[in-house]
Protein backbone atom coordinates (compact mmCIF):
# COMPACT_ATOMS: atom_id res chain seq x y z
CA UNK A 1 40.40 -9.95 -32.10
CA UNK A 2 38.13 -11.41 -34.80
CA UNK A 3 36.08 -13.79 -34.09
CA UNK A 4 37.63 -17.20 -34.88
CA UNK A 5 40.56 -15.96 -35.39
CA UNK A 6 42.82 -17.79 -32.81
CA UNK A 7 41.96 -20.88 -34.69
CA UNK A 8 42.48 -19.22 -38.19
CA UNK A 9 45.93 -17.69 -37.34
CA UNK A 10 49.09 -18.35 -36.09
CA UNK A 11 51.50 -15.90 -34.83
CA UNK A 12 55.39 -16.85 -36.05
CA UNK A 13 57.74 -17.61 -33.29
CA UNK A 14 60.50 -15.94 -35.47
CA UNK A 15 59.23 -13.13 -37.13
CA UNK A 16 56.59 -12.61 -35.17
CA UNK A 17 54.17 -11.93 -38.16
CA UNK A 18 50.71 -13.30 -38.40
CA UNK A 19 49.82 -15.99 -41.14
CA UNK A 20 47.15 -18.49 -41.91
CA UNK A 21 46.77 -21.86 -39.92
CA UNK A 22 46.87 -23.88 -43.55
CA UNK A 23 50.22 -21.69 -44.52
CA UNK A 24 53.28 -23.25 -45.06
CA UNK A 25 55.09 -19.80 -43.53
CA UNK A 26 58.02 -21.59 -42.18
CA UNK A 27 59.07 -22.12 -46.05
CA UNK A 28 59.10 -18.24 -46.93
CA UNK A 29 59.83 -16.71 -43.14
CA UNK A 30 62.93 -15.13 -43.77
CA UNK A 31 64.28 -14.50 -40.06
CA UNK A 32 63.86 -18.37 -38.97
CA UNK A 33 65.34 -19.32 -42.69
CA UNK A 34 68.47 -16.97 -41.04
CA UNK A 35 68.14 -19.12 -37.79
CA UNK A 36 67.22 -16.17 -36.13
CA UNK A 37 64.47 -15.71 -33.74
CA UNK A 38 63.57 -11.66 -32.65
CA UNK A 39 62.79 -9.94 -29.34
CA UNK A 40 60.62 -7.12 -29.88
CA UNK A 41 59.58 -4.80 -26.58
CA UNK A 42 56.07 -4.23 -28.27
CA UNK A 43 53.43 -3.78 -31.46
CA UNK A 44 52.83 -0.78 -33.75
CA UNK A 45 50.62 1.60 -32.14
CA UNK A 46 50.01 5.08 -32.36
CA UNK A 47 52.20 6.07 -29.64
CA UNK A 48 54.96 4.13 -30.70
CA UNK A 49 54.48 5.23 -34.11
CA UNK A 50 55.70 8.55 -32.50
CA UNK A 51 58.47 7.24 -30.63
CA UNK A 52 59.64 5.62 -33.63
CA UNK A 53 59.61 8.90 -35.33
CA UNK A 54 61.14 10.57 -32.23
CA UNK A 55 63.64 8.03 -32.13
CA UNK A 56 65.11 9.17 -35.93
CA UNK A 57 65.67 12.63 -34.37
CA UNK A 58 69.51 13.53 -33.40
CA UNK A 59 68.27 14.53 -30.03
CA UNK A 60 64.84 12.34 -29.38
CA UNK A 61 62.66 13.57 -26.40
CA UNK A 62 61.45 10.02 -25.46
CA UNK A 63 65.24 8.69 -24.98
CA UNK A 64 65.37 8.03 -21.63
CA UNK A 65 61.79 6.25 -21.48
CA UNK A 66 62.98 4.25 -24.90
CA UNK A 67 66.18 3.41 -22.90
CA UNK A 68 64.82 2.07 -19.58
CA UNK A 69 62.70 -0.23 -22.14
CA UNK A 70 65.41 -1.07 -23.76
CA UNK A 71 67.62 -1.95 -20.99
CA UNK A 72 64.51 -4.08 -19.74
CA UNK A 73 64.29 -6.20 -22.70
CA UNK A 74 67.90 -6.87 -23.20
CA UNK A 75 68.71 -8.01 -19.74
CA UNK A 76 66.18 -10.29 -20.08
CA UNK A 77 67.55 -11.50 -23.20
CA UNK A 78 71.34 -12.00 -21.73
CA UNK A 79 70.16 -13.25 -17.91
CA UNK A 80 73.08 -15.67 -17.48
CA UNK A 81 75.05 -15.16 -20.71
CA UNK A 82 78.67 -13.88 -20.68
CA UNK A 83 79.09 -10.11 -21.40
CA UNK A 84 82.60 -10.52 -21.68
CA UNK A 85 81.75 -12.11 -25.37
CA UNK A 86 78.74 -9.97 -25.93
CA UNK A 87 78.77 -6.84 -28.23
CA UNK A 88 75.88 -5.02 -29.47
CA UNK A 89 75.56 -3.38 -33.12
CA UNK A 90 73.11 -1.25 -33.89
CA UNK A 91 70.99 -1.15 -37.34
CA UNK A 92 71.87 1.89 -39.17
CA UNK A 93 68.86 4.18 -39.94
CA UNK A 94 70.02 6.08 -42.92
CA UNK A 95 73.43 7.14 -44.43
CA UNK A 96 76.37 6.91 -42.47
CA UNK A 97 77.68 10.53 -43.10
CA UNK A 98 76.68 13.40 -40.48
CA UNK A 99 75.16 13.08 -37.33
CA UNK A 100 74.92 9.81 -35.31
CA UNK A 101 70.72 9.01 -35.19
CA UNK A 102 68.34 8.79 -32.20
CA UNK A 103 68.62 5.29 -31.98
CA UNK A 104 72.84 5.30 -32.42
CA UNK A 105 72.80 7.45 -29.71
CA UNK A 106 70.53 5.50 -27.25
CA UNK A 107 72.46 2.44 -28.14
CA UNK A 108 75.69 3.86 -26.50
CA UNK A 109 73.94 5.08 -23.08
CA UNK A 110 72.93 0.90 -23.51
CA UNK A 111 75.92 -0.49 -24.18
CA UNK A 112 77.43 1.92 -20.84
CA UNK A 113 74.79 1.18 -18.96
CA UNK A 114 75.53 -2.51 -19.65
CA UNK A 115 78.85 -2.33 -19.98
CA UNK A 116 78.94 -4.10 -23.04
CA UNK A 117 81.03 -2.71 -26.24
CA UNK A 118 79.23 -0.58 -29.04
CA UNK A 119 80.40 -1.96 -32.27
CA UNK A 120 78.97 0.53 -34.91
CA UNK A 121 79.85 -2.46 -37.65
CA UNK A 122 77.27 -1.99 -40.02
CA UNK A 123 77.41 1.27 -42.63
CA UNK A 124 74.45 2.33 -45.10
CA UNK A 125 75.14 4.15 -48.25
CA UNK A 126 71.04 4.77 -48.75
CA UNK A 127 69.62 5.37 -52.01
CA UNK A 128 66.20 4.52 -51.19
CA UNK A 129 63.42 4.12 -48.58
CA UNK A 130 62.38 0.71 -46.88
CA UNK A 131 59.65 2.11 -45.36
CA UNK A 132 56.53 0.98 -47.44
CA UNK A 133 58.66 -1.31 -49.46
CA UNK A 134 57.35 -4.75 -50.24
CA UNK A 135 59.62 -7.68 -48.78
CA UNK A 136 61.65 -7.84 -52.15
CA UNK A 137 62.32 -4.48 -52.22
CA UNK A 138 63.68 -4.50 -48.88
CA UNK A 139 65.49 -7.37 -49.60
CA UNK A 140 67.42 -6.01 -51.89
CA UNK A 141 67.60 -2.83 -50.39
CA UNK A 142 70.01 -4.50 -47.78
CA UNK A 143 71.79 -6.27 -50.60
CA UNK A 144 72.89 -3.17 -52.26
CA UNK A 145 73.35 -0.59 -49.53
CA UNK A 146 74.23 -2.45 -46.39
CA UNK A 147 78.16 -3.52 -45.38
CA UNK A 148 80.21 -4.22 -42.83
CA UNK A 149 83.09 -1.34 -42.01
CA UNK A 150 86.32 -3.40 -42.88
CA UNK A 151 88.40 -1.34 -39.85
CA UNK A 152 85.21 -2.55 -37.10
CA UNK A 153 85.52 -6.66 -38.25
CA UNK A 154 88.29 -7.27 -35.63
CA UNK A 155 85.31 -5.88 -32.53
CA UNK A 156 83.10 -8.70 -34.32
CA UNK A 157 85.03 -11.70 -34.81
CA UNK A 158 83.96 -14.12 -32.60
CA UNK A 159 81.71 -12.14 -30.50
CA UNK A 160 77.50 -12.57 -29.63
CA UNK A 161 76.19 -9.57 -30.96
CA UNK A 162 72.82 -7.91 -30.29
CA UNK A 163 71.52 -6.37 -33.42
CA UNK A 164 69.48 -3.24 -32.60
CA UNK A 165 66.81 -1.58 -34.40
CA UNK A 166 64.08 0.73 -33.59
CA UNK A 167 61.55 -1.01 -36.17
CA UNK A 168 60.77 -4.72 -37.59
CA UNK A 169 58.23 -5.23 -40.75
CA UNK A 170 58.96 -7.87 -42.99
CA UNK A 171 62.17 -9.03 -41.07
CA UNK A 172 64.32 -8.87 -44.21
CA UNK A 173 66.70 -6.01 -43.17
CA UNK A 174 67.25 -7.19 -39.84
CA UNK A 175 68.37 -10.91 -41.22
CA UNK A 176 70.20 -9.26 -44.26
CA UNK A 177 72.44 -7.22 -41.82
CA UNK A 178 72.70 -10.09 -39.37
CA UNK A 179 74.07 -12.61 -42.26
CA UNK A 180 76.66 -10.00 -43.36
CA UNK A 181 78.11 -9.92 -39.50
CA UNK A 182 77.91 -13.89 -39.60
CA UNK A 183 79.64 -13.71 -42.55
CA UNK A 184 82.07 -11.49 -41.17
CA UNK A 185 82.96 -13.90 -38.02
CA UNK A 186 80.40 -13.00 -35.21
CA UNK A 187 79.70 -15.79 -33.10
CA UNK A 188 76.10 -15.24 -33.16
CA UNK A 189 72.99 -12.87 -33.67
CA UNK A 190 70.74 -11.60 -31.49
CA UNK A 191 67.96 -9.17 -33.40
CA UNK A 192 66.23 -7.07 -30.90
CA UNK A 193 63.43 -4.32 -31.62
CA UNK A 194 61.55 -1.97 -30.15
CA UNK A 195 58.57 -2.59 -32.40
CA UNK A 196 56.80 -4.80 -34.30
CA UNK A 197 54.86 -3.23 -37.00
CA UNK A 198 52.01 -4.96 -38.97
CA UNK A 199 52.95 -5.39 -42.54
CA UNK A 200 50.53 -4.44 -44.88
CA UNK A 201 50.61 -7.96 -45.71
CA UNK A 202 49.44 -8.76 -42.18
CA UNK A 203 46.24 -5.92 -42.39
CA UNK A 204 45.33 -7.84 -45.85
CA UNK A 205 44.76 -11.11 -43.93
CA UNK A 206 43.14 -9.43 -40.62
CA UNK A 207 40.83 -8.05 -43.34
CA UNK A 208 40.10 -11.02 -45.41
CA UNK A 209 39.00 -12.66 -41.43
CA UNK A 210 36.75 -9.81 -40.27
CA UNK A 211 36.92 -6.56 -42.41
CA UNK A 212 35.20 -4.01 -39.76
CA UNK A 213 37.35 -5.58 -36.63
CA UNK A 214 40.77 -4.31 -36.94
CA UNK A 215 41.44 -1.69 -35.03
CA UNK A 216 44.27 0.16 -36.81
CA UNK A 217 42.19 0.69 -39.99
């Protein structure tokens, strides 16, 4: 860490980014603007840059570790909460059409393990990339190609869901998929991730503090 830099910084308690001390970050944080606060198992690293691109295989190698880690974080998450109104929705990866992704598939063996419904609510019809997107290109990313499957509302009315995904960055697709399932009569939101990556936008400021100390350049 920088020298300084705990002073400098601040680290968001709702989307978990890092911005200055003198920022006014709670006007332009899009997750706690969405109420929403996220539970991520970890930070972008090397290795979990490859589980993350494991995880987009049909058949990932690292499942079973990525699952126990999984299953860690959420039951820490729901410790005294009532399953009975719990169901968990995972974010889709790409395109709805062919084979269910890594992380659809580790989300079932979660939801067994758990015994808490799989709700596969949320369909994309992608047309473009979010990854290296700037935050208004991801918003609207989720406004165009993101929905909620009309014949899965009845699992989501009314139920806590736990909104998977394998990868947060700027927070906007995670909060963009979470207000469409508040909008279509869940209960509540829950975003959980297995990562936290650092925004570009995040490596401009660790720069800006101490240029030769980040790690990850």
């Amino acid at each position: 860490m920088p020298p300084g830099f705990e002073t400098s910084h601040r680290l968001c308690g709702s989307c978990l980014t890092v911005y200055g001390a003198d920022a006014r970050h709670d006007r332009v944080c899009v997750v706690g603007r969405a109420g929403l606060w996220i539970t991520v198992a970890g930070w972008t690293s090397g290795l979990t840059e490859a589980l993350r691109a494991d995880l987009r295989m049909e058949a990932p190698s690292a499942a079973g570790l990525l699952e126990r880690a999984l299953t860690i974080l959420v039951r820490r998450l729901i410790d005294g909460r009532d399953h009975s109104s719990m169901g968990i929705v995972p974010v889709p990866m790409a395109s709805s059409k062919g084979s269910p992704s890594g992380l659809a598939l580790l989300v079932r063996r979660l939801g067994e393990g758990l015994r808490i419904p799989v709700v596969e609510a949320v369909e994309r019809s992608k047309r473009g990339s979010t990854r290296g997107s700037v935050a208004q290109g991801r918003e609207r990313i989720v406004r165009e190609e993101y929905s909620v499957v009309a014949t899965r509302l009845p699992e989501v009315v009314g139920r806590e869901v736990l909104l998977i995904d394998d990868m947060i960055t700027t927070g906007h697709t995670v909060s963009g998929v979470a207000r469409l399932l508040l909008s279509a009569g869940a209960a509540a939101v829950f975003p959980i991730a297995l990562d936290r990556t650092a925004s570009q936008r995040v490596l401009q400021r660790l720069a800006s503090v101490a240029p030769n100390h980040c790690p990850h350049r």
